[in-house]
N, C-alpha and C. Protein backbone atom coordinates (compact mmCIF):
# COMPACT_ATOMS: atom_id res chain seq x y z
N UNK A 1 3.49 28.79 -8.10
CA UNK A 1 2.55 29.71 -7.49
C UNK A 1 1.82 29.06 -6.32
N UNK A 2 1.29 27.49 -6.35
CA UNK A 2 1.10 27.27 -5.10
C UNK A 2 2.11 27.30 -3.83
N UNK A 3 3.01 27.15 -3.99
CA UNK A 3 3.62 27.54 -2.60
C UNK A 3 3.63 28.83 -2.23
N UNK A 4 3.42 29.78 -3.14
CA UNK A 4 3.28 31.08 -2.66
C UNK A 4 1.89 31.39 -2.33
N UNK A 5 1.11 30.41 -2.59
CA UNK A 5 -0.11 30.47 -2.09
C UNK A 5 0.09 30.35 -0.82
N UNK A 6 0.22 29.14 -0.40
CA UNK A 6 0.47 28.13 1.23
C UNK A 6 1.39 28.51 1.33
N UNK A 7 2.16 29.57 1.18
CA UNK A 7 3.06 30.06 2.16
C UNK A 7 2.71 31.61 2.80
N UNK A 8 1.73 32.24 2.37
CA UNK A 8 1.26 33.35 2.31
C UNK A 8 0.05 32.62 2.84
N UNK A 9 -0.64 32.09 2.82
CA UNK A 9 -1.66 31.89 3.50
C UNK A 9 -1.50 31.50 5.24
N UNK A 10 -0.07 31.47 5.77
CA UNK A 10 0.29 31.04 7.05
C UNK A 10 0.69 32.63 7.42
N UNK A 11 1.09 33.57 6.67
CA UNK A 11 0.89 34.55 7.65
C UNK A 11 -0.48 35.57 6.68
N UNK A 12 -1.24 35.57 7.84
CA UNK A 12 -2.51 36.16 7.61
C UNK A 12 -2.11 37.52 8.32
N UNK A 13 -1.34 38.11 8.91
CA UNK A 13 -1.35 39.18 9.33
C UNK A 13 0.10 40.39 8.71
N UNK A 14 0.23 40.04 7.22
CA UNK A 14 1.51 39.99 6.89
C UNK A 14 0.94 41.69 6.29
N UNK A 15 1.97 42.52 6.17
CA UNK A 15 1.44 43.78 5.70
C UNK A 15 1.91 44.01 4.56
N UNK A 16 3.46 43.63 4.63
CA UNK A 16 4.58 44.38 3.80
C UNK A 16 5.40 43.31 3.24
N UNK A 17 5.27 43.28 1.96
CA UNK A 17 6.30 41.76 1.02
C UNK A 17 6.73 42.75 -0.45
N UNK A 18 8.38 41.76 -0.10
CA UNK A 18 8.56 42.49 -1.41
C UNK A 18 9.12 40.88 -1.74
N UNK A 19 9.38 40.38 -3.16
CA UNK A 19 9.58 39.84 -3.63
C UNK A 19 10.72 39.59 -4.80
N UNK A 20 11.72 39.37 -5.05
CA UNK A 20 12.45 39.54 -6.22
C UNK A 20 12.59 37.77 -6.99
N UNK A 21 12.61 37.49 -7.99
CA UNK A 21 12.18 35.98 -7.76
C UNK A 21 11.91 35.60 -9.58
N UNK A 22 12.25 34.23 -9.81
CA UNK A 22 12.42 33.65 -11.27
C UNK A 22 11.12 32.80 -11.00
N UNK A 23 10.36 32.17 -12.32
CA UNK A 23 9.13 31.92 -11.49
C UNK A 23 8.59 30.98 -13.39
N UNK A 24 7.94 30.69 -12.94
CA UNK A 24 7.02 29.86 -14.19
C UNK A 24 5.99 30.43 -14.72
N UNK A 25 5.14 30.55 -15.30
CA UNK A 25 4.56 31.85 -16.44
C UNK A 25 2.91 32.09 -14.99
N UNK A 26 2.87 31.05 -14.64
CA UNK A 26 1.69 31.30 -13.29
C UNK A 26 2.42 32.09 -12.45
N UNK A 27 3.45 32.57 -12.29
CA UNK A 27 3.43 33.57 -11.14
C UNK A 27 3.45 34.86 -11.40
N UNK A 28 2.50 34.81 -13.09
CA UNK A 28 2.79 36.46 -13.34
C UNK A 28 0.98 36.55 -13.55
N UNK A 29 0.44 36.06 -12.37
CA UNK A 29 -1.08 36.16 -12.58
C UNK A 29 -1.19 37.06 -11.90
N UNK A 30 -1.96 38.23 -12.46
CA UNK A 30 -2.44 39.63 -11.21
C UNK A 30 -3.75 39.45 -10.95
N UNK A 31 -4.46 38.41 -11.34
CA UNK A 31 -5.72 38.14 -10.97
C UNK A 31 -5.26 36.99 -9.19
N UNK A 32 -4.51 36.13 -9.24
CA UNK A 32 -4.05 35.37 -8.07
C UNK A 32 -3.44 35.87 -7.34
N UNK A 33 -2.41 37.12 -7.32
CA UNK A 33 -1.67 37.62 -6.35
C UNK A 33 -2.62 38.96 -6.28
N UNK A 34 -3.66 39.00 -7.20
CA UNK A 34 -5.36 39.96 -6.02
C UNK A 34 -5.39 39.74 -4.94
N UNK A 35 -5.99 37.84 -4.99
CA UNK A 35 -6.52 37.51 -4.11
C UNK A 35 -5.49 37.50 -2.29
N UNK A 36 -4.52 37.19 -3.24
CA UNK A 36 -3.49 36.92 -1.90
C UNK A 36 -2.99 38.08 -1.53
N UNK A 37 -2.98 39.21 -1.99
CA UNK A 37 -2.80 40.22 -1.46
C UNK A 37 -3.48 41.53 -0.90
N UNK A 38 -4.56 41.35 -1.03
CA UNK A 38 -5.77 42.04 -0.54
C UNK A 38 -5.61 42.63 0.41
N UNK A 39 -4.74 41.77 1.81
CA UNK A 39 -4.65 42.75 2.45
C UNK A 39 -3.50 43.39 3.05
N UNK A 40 -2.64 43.43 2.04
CA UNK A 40 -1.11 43.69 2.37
C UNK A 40 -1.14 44.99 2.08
N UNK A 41 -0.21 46.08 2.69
CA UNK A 41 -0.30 47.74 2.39
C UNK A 41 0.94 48.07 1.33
N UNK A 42 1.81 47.16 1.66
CA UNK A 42 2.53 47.02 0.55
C UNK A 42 3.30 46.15 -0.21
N UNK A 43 3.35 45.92 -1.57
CA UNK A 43 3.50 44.88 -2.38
C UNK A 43 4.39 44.97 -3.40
N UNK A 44 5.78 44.96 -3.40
CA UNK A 44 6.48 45.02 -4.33
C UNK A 44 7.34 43.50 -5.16
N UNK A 45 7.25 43.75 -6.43
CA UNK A 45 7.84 42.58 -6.76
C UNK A 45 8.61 42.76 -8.24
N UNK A 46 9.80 41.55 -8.29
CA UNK A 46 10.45 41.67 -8.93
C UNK A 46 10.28 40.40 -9.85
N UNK A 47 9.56 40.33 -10.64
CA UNK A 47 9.75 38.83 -11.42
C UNK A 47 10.48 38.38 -12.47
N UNK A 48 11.58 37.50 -12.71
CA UNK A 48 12.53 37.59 -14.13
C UNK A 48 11.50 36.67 -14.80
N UNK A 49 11.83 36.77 -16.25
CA UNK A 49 11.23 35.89 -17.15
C UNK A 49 10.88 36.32 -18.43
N UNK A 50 11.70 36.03 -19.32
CA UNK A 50 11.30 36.46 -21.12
C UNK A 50 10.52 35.96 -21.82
N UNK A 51 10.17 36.54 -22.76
CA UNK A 51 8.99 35.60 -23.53
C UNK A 51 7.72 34.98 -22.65
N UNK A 52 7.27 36.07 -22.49
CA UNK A 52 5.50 36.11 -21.72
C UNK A 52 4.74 36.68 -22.27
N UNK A 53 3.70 35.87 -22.16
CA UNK A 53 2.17 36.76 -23.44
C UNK A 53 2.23 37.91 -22.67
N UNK A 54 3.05 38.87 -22.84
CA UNK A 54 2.47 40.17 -21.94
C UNK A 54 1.26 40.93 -22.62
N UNK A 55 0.42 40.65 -23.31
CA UNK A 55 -1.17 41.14 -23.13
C UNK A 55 -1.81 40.99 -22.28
N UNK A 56 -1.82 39.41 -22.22
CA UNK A 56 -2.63 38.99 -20.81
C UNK A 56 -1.97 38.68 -19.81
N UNK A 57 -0.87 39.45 -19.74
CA UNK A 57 -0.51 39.33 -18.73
C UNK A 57 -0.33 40.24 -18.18
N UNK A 58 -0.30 41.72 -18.41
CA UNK A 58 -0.56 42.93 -18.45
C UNK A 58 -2.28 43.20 -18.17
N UNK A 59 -3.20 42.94 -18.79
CA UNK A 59 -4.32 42.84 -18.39
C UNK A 59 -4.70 42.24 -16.94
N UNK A 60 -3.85 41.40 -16.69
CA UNK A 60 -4.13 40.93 -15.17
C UNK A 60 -4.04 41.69 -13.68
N UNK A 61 -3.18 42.75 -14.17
CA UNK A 61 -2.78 43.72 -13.57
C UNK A 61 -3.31 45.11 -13.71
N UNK A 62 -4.31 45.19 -14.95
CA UNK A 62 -4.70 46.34 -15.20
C UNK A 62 -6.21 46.12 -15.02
N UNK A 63 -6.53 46.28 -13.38
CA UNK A 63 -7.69 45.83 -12.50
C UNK A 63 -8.45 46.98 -11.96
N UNK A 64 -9.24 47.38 -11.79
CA UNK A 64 -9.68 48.31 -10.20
C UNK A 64 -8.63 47.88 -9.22
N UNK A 65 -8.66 46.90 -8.77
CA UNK A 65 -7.85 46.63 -7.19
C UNK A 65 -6.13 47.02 -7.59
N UNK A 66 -5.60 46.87 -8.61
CA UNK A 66 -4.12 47.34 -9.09
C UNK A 66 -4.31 48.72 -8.87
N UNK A 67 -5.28 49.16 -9.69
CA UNK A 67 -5.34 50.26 -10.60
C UNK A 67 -5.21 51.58 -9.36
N UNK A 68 -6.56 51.70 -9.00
CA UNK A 68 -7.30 52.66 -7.81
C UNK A 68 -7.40 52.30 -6.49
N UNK A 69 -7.43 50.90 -6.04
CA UNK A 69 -7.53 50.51 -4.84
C UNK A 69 -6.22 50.56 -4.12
N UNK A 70 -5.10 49.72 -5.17
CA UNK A 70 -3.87 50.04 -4.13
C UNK A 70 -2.92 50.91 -4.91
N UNK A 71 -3.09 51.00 -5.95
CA UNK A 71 -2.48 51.93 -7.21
C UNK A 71 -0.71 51.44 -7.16
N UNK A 72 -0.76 49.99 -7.19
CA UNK A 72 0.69 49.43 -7.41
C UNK A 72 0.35 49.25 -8.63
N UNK A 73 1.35 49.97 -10.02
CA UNK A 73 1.80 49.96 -11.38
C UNK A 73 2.69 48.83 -11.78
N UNK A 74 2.15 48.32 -13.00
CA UNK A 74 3.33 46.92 -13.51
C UNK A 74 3.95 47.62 -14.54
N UNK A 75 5.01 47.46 -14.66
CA UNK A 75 6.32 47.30 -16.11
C UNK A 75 6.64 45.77 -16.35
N UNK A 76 6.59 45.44 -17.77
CA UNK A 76 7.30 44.82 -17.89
C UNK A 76 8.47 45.21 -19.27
N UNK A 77 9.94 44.78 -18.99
CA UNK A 77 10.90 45.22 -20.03
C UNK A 77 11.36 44.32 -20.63
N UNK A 78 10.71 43.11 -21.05
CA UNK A 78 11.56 42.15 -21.91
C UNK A 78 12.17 41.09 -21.06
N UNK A 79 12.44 41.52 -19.89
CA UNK A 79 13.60 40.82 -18.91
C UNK A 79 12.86 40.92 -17.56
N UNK A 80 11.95 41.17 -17.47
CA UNK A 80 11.06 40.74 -16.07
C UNK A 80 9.82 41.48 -15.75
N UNK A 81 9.17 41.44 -14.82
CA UNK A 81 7.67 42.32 -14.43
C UNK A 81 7.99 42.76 -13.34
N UNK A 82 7.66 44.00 -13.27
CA UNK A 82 7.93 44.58 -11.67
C UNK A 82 6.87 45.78 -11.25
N UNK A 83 6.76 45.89 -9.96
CA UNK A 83 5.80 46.88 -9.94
C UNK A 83 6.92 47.97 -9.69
N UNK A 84 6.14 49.39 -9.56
CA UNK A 84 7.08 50.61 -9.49
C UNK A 84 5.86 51.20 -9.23
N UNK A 85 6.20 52.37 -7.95
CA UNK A 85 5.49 53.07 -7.37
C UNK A 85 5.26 54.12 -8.17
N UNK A 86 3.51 54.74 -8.16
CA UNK A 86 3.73 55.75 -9.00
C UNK A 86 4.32 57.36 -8.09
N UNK A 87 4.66 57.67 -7.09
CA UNK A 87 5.64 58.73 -6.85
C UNK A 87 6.89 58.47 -6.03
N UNK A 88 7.75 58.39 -6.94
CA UNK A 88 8.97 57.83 -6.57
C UNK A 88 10.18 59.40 -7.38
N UNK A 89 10.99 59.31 -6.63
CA UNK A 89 11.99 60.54 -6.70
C UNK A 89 13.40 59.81 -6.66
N UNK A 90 13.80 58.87 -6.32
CA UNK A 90 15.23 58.16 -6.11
C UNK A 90 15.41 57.03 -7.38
N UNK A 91 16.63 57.10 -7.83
CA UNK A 91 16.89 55.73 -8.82
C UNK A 91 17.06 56.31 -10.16
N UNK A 92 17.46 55.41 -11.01
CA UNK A 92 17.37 55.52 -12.48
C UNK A 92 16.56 56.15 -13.37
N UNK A 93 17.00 56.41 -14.33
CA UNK A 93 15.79 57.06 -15.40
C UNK A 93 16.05 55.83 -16.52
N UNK A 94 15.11 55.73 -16.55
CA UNK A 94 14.63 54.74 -18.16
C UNK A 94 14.76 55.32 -19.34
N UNK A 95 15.69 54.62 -20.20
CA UNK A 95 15.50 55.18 -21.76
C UNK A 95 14.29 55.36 -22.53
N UNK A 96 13.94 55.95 -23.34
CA UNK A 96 12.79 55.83 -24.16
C UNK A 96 12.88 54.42 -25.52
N UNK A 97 14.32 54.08 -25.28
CA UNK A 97 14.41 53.56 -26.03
C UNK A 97 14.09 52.35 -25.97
N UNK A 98 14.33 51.66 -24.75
CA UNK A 98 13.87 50.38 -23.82
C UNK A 98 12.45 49.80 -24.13
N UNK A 99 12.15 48.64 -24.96
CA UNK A 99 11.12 48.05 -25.26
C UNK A 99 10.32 48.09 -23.73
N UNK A 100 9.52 48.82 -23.30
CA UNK A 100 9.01 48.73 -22.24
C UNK A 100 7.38 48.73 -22.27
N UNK A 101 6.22 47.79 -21.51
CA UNK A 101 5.12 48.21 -21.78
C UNK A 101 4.33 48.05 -19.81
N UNK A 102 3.37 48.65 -20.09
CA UNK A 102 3.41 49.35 -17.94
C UNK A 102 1.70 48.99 -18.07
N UNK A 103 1.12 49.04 -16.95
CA UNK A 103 -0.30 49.62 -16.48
C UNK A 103 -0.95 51.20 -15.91
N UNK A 104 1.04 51.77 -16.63
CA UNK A 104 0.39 53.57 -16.32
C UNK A 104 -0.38 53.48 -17.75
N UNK A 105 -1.11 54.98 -17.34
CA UNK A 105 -1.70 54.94 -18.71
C UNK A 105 -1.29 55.46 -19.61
N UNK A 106 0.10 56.12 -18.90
CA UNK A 106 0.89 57.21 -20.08
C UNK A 106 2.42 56.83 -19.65
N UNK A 107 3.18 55.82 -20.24
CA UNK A 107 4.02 55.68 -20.35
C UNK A 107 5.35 56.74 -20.14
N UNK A 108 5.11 58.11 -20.41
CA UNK A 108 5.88 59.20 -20.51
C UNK A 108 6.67 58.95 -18.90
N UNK A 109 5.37 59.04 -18.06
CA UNK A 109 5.61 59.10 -16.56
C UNK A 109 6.59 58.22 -16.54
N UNK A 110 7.01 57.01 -16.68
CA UNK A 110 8.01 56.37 -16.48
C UNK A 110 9.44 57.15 -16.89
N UNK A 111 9.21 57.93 -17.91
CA UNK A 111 10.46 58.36 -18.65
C UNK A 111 10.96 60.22 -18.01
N UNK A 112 9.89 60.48 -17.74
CA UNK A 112 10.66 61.63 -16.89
C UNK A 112 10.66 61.83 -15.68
N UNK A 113 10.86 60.70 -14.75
CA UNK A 113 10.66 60.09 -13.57
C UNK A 113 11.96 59.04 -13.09
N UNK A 114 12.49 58.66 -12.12
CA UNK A 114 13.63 58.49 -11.78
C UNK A 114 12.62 57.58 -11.00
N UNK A 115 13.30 55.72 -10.95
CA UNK A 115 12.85 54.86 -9.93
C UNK A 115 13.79 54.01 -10.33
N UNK A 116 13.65 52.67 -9.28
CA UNK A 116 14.69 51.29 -9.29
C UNK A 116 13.82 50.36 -9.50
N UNK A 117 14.11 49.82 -10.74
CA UNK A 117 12.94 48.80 -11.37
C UNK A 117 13.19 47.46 -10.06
């Protein structure tokens, strides 16, 4: 996570990052990629990685600034964290069956909703 610090801190005028990326249990902080992303308009990311306290790690993400400020949503499915826009019309539909847990507040939305994790 520090290099994604100091590497994000050299472009200060950056708007738009998407990310897809394997990472060590610090790069699933939504309290640190707050700060570094504050002022980006858009922020998508793909993180692999199993076996993560996803409570708190889910809580990190389930912020005001996630939530209402930029309203980028986390999933995570067992097999990585990703954000997913909440109005999206293109892509996959998710099983219900899929161990899945999000920062919507109603899970359903994921399931009768079509996106690309």
């Amino acid at each position: 996570m520090y290099q994604m610090e100091y590497f994000l801190s050299k472009l200060p005028h950056l708007k738009y990052l998407e990310l897809k990326t394997k990472g060590l249990v610090d790069l699933f902080d939504g309290y640190r990629w707050q700060v570094l992303t504050k002022s980006l308009i858009i922020f998508n990311f793909k993180f692999f990685r199993t076996h993560l306290p996803i409570e708190t790690t889910l809580a990190s993400f389930h912020t005001p600034f996630w939530l209402e400020e930029k309203r980028w949503f986390v999933v995570y499915d067992d097999t990585c964290l990703f954000t997913v826009s909440y109005f999206v019309s293109d892509g996959i539909t998710l099983s219900e069956q899929l161990n899945i847990r999000s920062t919507i507040s109603d899970n359903t939305y994921l399931y009768n909703y079509k996106f690309i994790p």
